[in-house]
C-alpha atoms as a PDB file:
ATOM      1  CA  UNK A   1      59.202 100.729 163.934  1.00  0.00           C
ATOM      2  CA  UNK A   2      60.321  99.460 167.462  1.00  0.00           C
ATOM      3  CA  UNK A   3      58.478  96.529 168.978  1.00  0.00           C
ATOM      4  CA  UNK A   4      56.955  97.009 172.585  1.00  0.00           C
ATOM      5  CA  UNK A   5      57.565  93.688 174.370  1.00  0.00           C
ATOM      6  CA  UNK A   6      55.907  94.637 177.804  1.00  0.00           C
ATOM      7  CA  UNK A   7      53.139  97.509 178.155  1.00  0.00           C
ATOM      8  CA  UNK A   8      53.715 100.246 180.736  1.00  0.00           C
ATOM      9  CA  UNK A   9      52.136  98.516 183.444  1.00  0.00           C
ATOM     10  CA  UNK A  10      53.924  94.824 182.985  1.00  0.00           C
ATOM     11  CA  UNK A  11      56.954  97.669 183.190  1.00  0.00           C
ATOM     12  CA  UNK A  12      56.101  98.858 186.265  1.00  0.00           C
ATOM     13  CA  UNK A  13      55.449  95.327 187.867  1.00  0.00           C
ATOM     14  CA  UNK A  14      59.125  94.324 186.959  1.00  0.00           C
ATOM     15  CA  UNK A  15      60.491  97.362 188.355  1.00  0.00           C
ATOM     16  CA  UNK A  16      61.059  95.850 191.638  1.00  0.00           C
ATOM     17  CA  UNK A  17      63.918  93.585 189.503  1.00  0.00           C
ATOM     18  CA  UNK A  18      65.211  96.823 187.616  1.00  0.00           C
ATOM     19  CA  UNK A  19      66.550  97.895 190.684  1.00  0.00           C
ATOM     20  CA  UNK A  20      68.500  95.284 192.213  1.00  0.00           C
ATOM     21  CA  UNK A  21      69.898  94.665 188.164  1.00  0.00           C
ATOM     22  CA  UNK A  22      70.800  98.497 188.456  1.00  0.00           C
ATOM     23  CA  UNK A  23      72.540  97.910 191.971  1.00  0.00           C
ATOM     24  CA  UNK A  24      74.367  94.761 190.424  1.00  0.00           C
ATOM     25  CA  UNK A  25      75.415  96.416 187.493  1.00  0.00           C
ATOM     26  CA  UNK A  26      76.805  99.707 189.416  1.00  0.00           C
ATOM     27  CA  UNK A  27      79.020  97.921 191.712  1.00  0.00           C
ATOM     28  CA  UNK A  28      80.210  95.719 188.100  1.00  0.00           C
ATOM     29  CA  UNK A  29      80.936  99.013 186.267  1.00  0.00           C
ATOM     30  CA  UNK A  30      82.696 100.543 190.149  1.00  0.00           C
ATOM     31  CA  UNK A  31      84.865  97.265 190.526  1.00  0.00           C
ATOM     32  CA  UNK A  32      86.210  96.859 186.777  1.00  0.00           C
ATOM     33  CA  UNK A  33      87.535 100.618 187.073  1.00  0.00           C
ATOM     34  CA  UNK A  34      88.629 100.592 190.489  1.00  0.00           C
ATOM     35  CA  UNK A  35      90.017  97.879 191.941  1.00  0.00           C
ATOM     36  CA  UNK A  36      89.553  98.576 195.774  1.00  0.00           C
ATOM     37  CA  UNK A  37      90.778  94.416 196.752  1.00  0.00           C
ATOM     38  CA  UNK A  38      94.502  93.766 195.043  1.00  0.00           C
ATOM     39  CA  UNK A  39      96.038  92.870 191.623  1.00  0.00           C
ATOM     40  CA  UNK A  40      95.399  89.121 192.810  1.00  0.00           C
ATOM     41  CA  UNK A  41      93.653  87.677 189.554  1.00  0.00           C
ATOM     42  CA  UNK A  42      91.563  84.972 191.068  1.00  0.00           C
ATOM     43  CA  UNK A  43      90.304  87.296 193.575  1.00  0.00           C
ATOM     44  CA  UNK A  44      89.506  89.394 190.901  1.00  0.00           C
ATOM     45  CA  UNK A  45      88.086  86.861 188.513  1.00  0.00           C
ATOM     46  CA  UNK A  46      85.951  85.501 191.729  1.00  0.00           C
ATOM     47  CA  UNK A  47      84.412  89.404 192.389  1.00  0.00           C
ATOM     48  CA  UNK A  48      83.348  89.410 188.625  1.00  0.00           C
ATOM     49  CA  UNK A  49      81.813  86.030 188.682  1.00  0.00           C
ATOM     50  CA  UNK A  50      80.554  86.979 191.914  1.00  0.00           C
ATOM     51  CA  UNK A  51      78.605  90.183 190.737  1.00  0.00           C
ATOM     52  CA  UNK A  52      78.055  88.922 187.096  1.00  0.00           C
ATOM     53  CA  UNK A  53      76.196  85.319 188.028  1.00  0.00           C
ATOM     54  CA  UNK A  54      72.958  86.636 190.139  1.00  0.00           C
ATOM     55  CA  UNK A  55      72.918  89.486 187.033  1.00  0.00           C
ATOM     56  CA  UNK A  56      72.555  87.477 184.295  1.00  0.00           C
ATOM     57  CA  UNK A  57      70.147  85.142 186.515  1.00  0.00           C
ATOM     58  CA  UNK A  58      67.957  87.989 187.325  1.00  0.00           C
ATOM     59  CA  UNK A  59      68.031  89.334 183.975  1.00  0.00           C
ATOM     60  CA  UNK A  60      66.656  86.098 182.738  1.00  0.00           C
ATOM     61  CA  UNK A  61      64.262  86.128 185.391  1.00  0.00           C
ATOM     62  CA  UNK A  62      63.121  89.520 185.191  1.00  0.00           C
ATOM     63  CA  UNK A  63      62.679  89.115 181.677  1.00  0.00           C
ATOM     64  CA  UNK A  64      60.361  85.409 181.907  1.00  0.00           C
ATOM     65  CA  UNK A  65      58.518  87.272 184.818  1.00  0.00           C
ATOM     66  CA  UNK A  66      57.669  89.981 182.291  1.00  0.00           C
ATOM     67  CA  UNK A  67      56.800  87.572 179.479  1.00  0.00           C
ATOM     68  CA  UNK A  68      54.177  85.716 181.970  1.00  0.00           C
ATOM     69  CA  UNK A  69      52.877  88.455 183.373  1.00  0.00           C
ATOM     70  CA  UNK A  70      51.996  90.484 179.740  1.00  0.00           C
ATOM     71  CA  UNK A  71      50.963  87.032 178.986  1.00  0.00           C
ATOM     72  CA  UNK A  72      48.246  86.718 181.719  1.00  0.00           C
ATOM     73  CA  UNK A  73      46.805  90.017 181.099  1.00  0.00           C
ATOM     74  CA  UNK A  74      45.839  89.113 177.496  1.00  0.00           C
ATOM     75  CA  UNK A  75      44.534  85.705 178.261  1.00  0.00           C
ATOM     76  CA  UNK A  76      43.011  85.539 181.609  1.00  0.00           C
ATOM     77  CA  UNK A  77      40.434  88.027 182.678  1.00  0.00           C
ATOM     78  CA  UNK A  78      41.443  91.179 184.787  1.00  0.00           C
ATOM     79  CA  UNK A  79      40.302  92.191 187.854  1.00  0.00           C
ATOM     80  CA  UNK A  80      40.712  95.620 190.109  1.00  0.00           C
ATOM     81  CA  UNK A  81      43.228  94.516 192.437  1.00  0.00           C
ATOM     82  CA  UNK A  82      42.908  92.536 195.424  1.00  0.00           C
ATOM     83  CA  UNK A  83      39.279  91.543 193.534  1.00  0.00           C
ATOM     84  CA  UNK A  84      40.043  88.438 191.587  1.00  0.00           C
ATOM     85  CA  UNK A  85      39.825  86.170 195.237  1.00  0.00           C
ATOM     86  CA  UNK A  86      36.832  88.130 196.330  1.00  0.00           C
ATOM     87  CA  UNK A  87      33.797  86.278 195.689  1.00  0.00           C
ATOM     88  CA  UNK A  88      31.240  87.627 193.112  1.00  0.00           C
ATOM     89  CA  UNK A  89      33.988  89.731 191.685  1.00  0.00           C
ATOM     90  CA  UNK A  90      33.563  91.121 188.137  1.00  0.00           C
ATOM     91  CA  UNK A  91      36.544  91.518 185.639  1.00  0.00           C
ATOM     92  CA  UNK A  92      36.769  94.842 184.528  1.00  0.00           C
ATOM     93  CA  UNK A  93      37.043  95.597 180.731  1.00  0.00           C
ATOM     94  CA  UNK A  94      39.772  97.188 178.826  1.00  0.00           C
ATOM     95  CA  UNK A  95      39.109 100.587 177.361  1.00  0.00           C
ATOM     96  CA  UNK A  96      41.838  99.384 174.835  1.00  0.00           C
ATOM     97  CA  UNK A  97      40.497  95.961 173.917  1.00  0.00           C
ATOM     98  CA  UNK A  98      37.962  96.042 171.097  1.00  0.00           C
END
């Protein structure tokens, strides 16, 4: 049985950081088969380390975004959005809370 870490929505709130990890990890995959800048090594080892830091940084990001935002949504009450600084402002219930 697979465990769902994030619901569909938490999903969709991280999907501005899919993209740029999909962007990062596209021009990884391009510059490890072709290698448009030389044979020199520490250029090469520089582009990797270049690409692979703010990848693994995001990831990690992405990933305690994720964990704080599904965490939020079962703790603190939820409101229609742009309502929660609106004064008077009811939380709405969950049809999938019981």
């Amino acid at each position: 049985m697979a465990i769902n870490v994030f619901d569909r929505d938490t999903l969709l709130d991280l999907t501005v950081n899919f993209v740029p990890l999909f962007i990062l990890l596209f021009f990884f995959v391009g510059y490890v088969v072709y290698n448009p800048f030389g044979v020199d090594l520490g250029g090469r080892i520089l582009q990797v380390a270049l690409l692979l830091a703010p990848f693994v940084l995001l990831a990690i990001l992405t990933y305690l975004s994720g964990k704080a935002i599904a965490t939020a949504e079962k703790t603190a009450p939820v409101y229609l959005p742009g309502g929660a600084t609106v004064d008077g402002a009811e939380p709405i219930e969950d049809e999938h809370e019981e």
